[in-house]
C-alpha atoms as a PDB file:
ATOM      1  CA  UNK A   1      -8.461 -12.235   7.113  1.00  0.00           C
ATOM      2  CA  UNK A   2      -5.679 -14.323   5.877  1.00  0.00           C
ATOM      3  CA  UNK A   3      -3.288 -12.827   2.585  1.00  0.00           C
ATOM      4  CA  UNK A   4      -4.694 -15.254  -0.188  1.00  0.00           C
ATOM      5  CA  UNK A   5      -8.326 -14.533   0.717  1.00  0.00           C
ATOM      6  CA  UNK A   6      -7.195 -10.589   1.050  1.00  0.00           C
ATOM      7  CA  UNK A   7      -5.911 -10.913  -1.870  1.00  0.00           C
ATOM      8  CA  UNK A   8      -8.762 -12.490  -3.758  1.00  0.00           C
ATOM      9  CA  UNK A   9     -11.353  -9.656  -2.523  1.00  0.00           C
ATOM     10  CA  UNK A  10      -9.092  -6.984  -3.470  1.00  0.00           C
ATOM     11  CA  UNK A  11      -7.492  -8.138  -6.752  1.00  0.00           C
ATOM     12  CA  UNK A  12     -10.230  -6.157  -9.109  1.00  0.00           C
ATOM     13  CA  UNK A  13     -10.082  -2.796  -6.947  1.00  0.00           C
ATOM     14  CA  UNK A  14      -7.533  -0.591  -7.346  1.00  0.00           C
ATOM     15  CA  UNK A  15      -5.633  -1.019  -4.394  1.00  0.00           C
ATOM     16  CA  UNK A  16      -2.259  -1.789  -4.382  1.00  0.00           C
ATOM     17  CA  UNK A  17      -1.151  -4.959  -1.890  1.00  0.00           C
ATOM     18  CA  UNK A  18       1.913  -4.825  -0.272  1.00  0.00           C
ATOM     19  CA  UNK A  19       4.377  -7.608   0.803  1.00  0.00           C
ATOM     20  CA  UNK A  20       3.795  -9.479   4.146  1.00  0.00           C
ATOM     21  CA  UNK A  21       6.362  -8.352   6.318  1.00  0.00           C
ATOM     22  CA  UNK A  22       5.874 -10.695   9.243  1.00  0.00           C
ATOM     23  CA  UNK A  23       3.985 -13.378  10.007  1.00  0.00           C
ATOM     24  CA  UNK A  24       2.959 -14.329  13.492  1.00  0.00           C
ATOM     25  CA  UNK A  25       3.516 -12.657  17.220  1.00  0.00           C
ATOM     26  CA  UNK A  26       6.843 -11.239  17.371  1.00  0.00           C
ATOM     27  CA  UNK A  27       8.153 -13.029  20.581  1.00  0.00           C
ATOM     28  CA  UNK A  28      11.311 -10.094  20.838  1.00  0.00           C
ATOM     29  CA  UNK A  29      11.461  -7.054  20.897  1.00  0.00           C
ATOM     30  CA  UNK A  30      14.263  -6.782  18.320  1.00  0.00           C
ATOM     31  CA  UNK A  31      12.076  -9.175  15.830  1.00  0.00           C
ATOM     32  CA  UNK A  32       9.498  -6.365  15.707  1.00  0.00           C
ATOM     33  CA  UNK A  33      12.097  -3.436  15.594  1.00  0.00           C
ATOM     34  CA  UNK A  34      14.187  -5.011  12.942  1.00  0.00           C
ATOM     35  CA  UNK A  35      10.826  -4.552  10.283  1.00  0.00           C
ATOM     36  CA  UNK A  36      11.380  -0.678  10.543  1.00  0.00           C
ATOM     37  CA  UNK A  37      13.293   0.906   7.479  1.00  0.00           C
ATOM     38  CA  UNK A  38      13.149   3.129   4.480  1.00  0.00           C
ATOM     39  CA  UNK A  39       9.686   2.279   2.901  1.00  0.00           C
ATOM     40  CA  UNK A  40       9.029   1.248  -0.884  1.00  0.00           C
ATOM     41  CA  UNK A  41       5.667   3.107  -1.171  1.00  0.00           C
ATOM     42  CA  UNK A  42       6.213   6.684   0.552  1.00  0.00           C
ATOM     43  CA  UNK A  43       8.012   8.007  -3.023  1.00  0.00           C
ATOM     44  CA  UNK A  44       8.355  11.878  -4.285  1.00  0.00           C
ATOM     45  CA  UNK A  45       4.815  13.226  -5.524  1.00  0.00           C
ATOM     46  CA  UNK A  46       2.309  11.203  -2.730  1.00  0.00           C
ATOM     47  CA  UNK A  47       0.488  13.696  -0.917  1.00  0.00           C
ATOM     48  CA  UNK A  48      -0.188  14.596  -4.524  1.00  0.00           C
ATOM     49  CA  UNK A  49      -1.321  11.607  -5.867  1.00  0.00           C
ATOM     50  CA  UNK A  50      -3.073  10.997  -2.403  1.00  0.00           C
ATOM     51  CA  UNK A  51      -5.145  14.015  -2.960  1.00  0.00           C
ATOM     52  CA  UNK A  52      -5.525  13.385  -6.823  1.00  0.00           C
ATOM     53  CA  UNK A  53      -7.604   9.818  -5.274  1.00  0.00           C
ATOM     54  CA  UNK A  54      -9.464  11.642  -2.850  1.00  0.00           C
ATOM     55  CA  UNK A  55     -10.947  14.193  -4.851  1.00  0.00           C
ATOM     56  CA  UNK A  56     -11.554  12.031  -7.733  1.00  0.00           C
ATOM     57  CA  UNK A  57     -13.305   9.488  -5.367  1.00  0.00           C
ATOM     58  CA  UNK A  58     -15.442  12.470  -3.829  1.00  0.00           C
ATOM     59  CA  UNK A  59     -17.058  13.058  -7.446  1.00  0.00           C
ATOM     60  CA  UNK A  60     -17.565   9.228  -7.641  1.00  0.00           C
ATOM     61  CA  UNK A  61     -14.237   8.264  -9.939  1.00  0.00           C
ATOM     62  CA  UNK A  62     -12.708   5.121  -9.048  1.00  0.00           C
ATOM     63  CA  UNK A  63      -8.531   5.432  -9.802  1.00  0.00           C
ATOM     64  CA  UNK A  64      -7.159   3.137 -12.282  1.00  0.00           C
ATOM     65  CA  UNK A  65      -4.756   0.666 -10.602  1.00  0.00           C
ATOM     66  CA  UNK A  66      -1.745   2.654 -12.670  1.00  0.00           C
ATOM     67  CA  UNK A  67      -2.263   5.211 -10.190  1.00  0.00           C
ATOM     68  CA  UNK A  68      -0.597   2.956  -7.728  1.00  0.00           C
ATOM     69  CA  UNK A  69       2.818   2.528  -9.807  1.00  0.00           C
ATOM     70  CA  UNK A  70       5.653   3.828  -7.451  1.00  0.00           C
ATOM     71  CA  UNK A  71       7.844   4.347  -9.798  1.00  0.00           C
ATOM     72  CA  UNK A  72      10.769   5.783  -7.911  1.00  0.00           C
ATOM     73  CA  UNK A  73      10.650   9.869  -9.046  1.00  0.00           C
ATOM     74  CA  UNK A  74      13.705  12.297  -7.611  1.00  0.00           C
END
């Protein structure tokens, strides 16, 4: 599924969309490599808010989309 059209289903769910790293079929090694690097969503408190979803969803809540704000926490 192209981005726009992903973009379209998803944009009333609560689930956050991340940025397109790469486009296409990496034709080196070092193109595909070169995407690797600290991430913007693994942040202090996930496994927590991870869990906090899952049980939630389990009694039939659906998480607001502020659940998704990564907010950088140390």
């Amino acid at each position: 599924m192209d981005t726009p059209s992903r973009q379209r289903l998803l944009q009333d769910l609560a689930i956050a969309s991340v940025p397109i790293l790469y486009s296409g079929k990496p034709k080196k090694y070092n193109e595909l490599t070169s995407l690797i690097g600290h991430s913007n969503y693994i942040k202090l408190g996930h496994i927590e808010r991870f869990q906090a979803v899952f049980e939630g969803f389990f009694q039939g809540k659906m998480p607001s989309k502020d659940i998704f704000d990564y907010t950088e926490t140390k």
